[in-house]
C-alpha atoms as a PDB file:
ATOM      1  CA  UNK A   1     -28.753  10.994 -10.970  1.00  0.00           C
ATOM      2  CA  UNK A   2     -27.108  14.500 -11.500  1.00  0.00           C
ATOM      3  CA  UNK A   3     -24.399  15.554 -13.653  1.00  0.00           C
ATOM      4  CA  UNK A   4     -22.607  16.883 -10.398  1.00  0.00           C
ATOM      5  CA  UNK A   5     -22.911  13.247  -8.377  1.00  0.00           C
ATOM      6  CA  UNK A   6     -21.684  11.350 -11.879  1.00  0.00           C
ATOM      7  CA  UNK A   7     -18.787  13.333 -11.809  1.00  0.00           C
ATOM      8  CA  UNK A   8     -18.242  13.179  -8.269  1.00  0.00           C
ATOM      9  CA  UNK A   9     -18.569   9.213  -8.707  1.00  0.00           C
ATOM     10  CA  UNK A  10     -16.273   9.147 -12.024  1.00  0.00           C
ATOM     11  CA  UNK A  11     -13.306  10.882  -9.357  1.00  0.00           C
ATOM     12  CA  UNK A  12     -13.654   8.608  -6.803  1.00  0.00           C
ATOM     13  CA  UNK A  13     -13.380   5.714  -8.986  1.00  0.00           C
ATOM     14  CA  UNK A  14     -10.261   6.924 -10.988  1.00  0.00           C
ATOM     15  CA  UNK A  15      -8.375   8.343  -7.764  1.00  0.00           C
ATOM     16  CA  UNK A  16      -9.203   4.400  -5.985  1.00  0.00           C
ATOM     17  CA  UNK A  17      -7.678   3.262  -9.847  1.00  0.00           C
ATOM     18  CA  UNK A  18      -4.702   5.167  -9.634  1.00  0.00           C
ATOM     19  CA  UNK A  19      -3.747   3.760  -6.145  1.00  0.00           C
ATOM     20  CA  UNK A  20      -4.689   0.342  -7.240  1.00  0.00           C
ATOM     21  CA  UNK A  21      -2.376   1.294 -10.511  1.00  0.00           C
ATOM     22  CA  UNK A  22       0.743   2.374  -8.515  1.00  0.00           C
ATOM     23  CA  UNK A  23       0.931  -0.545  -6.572  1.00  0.00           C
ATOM     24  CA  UNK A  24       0.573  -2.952  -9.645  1.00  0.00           C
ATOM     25  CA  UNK A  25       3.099  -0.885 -11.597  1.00  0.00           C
ATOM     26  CA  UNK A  26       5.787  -1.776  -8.931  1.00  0.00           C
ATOM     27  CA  UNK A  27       4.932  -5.210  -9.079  1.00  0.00           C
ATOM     28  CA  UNK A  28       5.067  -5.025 -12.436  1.00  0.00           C
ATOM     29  CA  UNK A  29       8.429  -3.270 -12.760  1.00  0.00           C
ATOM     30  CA  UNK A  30       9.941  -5.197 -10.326  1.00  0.00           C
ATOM     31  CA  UNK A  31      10.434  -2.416  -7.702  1.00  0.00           C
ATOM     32  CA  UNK A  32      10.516  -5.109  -4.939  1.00  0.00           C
ATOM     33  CA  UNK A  33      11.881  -7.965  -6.378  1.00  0.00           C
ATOM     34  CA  UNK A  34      11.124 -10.399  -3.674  1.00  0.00           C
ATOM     35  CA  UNK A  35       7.645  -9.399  -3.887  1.00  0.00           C
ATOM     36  CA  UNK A  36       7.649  -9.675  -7.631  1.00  0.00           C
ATOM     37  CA  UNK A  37       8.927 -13.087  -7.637  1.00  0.00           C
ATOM     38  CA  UNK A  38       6.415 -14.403  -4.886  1.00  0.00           C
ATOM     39  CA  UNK A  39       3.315 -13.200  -6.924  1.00  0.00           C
ATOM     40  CA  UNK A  40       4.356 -13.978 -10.230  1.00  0.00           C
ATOM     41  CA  UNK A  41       5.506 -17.396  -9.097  1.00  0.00           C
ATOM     42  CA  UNK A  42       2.382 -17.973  -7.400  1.00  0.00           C
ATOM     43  CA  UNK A  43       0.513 -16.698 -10.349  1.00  0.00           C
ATOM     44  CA  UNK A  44       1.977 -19.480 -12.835  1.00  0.00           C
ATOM     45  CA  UNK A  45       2.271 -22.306 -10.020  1.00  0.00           C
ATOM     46  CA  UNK A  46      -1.624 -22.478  -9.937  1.00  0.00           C
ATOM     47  CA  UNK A  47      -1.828 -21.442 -14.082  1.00  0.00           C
ATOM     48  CA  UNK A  48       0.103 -24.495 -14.564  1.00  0.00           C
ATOM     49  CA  UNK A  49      -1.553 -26.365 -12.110  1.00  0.00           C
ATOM     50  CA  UNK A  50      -5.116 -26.064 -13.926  1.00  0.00           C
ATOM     51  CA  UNK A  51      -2.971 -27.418 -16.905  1.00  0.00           C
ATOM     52  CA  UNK A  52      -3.098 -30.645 -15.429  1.00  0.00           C
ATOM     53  CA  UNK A  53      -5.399 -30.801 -13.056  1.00  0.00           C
ATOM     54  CA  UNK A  54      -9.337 -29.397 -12.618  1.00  0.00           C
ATOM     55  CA  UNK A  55     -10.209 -26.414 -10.939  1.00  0.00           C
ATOM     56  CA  UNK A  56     -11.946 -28.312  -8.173  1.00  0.00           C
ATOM     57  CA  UNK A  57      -8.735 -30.362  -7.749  1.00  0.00           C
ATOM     58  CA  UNK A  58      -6.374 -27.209  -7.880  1.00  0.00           C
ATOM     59  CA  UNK A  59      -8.424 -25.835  -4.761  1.00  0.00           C
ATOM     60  CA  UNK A  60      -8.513 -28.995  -3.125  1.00  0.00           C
ATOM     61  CA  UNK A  61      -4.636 -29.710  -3.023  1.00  0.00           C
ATOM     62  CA  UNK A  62      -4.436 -25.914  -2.430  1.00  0.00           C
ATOM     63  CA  UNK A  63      -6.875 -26.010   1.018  1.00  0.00           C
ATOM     64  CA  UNK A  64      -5.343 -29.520   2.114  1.00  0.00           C
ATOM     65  CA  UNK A  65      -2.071 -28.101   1.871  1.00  0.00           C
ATOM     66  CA  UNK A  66      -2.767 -24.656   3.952  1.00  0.00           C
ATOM     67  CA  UNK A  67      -4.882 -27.018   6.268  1.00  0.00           C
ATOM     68  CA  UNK A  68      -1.638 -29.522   6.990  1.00  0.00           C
ATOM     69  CA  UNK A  69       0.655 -26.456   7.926  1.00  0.00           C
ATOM     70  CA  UNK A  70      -1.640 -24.763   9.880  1.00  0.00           C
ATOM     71  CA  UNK A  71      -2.465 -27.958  11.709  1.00  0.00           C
ATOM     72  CA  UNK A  72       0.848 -29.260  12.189  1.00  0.00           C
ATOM     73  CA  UNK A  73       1.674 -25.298  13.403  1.00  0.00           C
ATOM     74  CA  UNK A  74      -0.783 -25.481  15.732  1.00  0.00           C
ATOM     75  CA  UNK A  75       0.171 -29.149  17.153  1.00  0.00           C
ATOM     76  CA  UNK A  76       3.257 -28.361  17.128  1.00  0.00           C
ATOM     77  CA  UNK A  77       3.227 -25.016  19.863  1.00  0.00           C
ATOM     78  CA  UNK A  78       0.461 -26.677  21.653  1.00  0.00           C
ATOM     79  CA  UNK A  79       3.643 -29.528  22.571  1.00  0.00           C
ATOM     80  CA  UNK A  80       6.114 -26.760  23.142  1.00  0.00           C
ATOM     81  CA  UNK A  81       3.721 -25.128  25.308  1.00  0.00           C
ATOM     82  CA  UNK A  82       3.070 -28.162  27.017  1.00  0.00           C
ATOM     83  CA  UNK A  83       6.800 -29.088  27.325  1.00  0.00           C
ATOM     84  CA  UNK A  84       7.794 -25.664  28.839  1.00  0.00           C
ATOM     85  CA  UNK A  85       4.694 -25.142  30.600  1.00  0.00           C
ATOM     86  CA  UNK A  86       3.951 -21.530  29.298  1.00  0.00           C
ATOM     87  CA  UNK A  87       0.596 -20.142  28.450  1.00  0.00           C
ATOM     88  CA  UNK A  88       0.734 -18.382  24.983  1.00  0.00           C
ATOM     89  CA  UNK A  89      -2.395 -18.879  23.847  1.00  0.00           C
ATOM     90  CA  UNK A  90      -3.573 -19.465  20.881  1.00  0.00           C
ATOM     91  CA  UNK A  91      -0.788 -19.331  17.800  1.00  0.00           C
ATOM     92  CA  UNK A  92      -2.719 -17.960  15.331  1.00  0.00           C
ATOM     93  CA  UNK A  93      -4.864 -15.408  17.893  1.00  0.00           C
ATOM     94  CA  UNK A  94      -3.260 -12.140  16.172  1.00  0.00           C
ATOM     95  CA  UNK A  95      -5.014 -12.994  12.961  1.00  0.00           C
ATOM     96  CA  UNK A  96      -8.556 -14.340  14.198  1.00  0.00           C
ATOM     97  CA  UNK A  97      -8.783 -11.103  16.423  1.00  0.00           C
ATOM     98  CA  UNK A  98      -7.965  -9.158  12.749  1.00  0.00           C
ATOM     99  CA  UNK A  99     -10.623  -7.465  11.555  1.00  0.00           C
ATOM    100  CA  UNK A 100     -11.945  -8.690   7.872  1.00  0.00           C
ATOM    101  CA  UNK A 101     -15.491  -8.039   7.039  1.00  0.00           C
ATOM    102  CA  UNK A 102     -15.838  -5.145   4.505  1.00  0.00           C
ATOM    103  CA  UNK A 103     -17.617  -2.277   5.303  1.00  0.00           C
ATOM    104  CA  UNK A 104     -20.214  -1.142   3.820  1.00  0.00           C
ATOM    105  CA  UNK A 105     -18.444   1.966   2.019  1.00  0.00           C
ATOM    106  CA  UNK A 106     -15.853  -0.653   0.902  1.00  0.00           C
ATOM    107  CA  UNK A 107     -18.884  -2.788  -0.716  1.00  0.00           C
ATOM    108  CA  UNK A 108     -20.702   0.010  -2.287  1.00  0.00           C
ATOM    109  CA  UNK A 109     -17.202   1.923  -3.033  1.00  0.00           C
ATOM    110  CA  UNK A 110     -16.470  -1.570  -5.486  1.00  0.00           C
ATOM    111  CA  UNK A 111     -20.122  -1.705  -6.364  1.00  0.00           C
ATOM    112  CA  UNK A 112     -19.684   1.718  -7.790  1.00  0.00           C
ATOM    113  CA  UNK A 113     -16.313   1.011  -9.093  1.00  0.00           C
ATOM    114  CA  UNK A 114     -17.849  -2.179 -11.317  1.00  0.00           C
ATOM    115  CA  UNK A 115     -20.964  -0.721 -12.230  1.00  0.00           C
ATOM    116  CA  UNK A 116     -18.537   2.486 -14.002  1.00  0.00           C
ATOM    117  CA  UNK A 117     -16.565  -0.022 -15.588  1.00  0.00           C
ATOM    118  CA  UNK A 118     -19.523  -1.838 -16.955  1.00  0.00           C
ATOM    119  CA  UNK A 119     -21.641   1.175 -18.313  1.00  0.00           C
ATOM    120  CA  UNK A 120     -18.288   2.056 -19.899  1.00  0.00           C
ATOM    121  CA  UNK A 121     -18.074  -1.038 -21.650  1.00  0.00           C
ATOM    122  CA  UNK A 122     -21.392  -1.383 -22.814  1.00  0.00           C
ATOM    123  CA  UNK A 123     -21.431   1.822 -24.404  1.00  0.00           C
ATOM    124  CA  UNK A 124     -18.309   0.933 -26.236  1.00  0.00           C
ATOM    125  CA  UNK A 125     -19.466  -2.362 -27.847  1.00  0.00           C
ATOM    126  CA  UNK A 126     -22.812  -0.379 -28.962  1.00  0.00           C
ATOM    127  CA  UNK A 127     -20.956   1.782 -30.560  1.00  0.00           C
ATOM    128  CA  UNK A 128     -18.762  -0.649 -31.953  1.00  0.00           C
ATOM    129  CA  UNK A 129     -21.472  -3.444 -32.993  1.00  0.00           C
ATOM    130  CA  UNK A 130     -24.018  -0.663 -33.975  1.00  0.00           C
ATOM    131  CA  UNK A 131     -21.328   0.820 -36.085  1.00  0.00           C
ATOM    132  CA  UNK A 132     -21.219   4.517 -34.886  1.00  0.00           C
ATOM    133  CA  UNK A 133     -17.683   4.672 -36.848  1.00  0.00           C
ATOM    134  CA  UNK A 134     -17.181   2.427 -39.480  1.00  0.00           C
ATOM    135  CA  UNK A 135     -13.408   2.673 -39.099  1.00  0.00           C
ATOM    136  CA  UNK A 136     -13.386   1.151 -35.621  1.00  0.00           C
ATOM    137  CA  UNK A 137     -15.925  -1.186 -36.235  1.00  0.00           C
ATOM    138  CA  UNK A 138     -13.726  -2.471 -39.210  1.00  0.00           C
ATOM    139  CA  UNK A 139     -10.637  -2.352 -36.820  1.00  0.00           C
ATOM    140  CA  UNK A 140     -12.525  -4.610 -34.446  1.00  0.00           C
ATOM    141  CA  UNK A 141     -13.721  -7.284 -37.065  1.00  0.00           C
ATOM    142  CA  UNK A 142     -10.238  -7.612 -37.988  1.00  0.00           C
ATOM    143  CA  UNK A 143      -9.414  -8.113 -34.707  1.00  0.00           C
ATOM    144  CA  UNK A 144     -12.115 -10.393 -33.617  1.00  0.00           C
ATOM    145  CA  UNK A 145     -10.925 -12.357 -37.078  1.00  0.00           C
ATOM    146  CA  UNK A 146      -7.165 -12.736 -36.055  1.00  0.00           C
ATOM    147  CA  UNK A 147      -8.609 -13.760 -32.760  1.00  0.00           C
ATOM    148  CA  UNK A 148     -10.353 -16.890 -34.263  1.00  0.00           C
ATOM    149  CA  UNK A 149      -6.845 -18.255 -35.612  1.00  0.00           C
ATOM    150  CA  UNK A 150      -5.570 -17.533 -32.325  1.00  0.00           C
ATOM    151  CA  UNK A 151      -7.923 -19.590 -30.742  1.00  0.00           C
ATOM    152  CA  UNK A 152      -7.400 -22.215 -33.074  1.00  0.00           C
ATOM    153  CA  UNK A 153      -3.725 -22.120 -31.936  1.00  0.00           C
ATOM    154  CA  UNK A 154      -3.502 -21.602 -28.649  1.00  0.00           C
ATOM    155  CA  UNK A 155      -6.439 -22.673 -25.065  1.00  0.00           C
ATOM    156  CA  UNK A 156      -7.126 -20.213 -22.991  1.00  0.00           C
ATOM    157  CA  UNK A 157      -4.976 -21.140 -20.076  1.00  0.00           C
ATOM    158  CA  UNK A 158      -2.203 -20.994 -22.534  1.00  0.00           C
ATOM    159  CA  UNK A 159      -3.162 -17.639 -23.364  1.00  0.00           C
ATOM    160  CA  UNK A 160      -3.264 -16.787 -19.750  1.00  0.00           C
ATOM    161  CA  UNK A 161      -0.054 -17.976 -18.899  1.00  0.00           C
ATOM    162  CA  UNK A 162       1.149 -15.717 -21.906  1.00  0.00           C
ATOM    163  CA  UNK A 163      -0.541 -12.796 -20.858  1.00  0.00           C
ATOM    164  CA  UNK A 164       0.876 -13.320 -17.311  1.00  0.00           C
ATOM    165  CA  UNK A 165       4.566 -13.897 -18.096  1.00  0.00           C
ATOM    166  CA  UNK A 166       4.271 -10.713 -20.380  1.00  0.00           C
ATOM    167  CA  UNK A 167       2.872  -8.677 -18.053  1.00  0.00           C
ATOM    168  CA  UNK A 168       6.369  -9.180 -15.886  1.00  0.00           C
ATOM    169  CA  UNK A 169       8.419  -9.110 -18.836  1.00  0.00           C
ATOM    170  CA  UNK A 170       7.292  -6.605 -21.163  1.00  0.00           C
ATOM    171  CA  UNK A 171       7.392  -3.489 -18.998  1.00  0.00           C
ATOM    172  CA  UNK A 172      11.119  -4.310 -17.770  1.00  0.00           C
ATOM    173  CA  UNK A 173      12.373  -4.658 -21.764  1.00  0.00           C
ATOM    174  CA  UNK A 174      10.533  -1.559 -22.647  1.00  0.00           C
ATOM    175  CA  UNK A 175      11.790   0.654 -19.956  1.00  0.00           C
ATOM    176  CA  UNK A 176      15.303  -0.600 -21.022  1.00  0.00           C
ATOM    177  CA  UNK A 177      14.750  -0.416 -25.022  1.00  0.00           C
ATOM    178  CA  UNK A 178      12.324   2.588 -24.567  1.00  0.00           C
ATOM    179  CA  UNK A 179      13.846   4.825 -27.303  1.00  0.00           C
ATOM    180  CA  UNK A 180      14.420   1.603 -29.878  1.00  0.00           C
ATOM    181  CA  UNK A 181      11.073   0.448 -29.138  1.00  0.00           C
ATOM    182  CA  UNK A 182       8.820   3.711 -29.602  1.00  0.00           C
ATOM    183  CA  UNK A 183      11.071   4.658 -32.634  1.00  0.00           C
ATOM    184  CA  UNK A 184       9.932   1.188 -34.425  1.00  0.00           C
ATOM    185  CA  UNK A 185       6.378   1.574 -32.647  1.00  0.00           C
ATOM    186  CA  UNK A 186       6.147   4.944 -34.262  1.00  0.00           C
ATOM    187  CA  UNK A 187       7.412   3.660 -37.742  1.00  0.00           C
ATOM    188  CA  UNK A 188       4.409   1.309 -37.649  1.00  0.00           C
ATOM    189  CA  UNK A 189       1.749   3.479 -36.936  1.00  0.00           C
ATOM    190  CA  UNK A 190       2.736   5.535 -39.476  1.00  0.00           C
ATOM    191  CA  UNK A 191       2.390   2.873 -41.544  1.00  0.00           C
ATOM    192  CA  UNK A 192      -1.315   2.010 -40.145  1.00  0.00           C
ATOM    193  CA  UNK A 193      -2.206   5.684 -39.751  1.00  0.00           C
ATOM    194  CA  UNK A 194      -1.700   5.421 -43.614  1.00  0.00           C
ATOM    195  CA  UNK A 195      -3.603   2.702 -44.746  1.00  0.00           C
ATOM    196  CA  UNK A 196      -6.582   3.816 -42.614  1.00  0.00           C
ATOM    197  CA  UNK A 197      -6.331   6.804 -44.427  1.00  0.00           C
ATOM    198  CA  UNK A 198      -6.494   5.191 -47.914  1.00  0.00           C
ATOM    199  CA  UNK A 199      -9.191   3.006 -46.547  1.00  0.00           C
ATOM    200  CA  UNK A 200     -11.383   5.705 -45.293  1.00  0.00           C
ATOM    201  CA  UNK A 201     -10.645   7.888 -48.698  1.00  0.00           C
ATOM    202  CA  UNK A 202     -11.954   4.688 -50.557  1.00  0.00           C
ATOM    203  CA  UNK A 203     -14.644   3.786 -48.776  1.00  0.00           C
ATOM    204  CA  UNK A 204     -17.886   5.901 -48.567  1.00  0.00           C
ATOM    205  CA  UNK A 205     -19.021   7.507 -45.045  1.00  0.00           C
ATOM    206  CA  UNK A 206     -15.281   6.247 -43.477  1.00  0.00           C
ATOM    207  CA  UNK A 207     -14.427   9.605 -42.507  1.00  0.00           C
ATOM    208  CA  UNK A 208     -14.574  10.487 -39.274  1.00  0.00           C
ATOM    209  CA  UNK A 209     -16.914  13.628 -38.254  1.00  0.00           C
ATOM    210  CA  UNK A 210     -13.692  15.700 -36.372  1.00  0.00           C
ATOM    211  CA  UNK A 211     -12.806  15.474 -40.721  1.00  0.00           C
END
């Protein structure tokens, strides 16, 4: 492929990022708070459903109960129809006329999309594993070692429903504590900045080639 249709590929699939970005920022941030609330309490009603129940259960109780109010919708106008003798068709007609296939831009616009992200990822962990720069590699033992007692503490659904009730917490705080926060955040960098600095001094072949 050329350099010009890589690049071409690499705009599309940050501009389709960014809108993707702006509208999980708001949800995020809370812009619309009724929307806010009905996806992150949707979000942790099923994460704490798969607590206590299997995934095949989960989406079994989850299809019976959009199956009983559809249904019961459905019976329901069919006797009011009957009763008043009207004609208005079919309840749910708006949304089986609706259009939902994806075309096959959309497909190949993802496809594109996921492959980018991929090749982006691979090349990182080869450079990471294969040890390109010895200082990241290091950083991401120590992470991958702090991970293993985090594992030990913590399942991953527990982790999820962490990760989840950050993601609609954290960005609120630090957009209200922004100045405390980056003053502290900048104190400890500082403070790694250093010690990766010592490290790399220390050990041979540490320093980065930009040094």
């Amino acid at each position: 492929m050329q350099p010009g249709a890589d690049s071409t590929k690499m705009e599309c699939f940050w501009t389709s990022w960014k809108c993707q970005g702006t509208v999980a920022m708001d949800l995020l941030y809370w812009r619309d708070l009724k929307q806010t609330g009905i996806v992150f309490g949707s979000v942790l009603l099923l994460l704490f459903s798969l607590t206590q129940f299997s995934v095949v259960s989960v989406v079994a109780y989850l299809a019976l109960a959009a199956l009983s109010a559809t249904i019961s919708f459905r019976i329901y106008k069919s006797v009011l129809q009957a009763v008043q003798k009207t004609d208005e068709g079919h309840p749910f007609k708006s949304y089986l006329d609706m259009e939902i296939a994806l075309s096959q831009d959309q497909i190949q616009k993802y496809a594109d999309n996921a492959q980018l992200y991929l090749n982006s990822t691979l090349k990182e962990l080869r450079r990471l594993f294969l040890v390109q720069d010895l200082v990241d590699s290091l950083k991401f033992a120590v992470l991958m070692w702090l991970l293993t007692y985090v594992g030990a503490l913590f399942n991953g659904l527990t982790l999820l429903i962490m990760a989840v009730v950050s993601m609609f917490t954290m960005p609120v705080v630090y957009e209200k504590y922004q100045a405390q926060i980056d003053q502290y955040l900048g104190l400890i960098r500082t403070h790694v900045n250093s010690v990766v600095g010592k490290i790399q001094a220390k050990i041979p072949g540490a320093k980065r080639k930009a040094e």
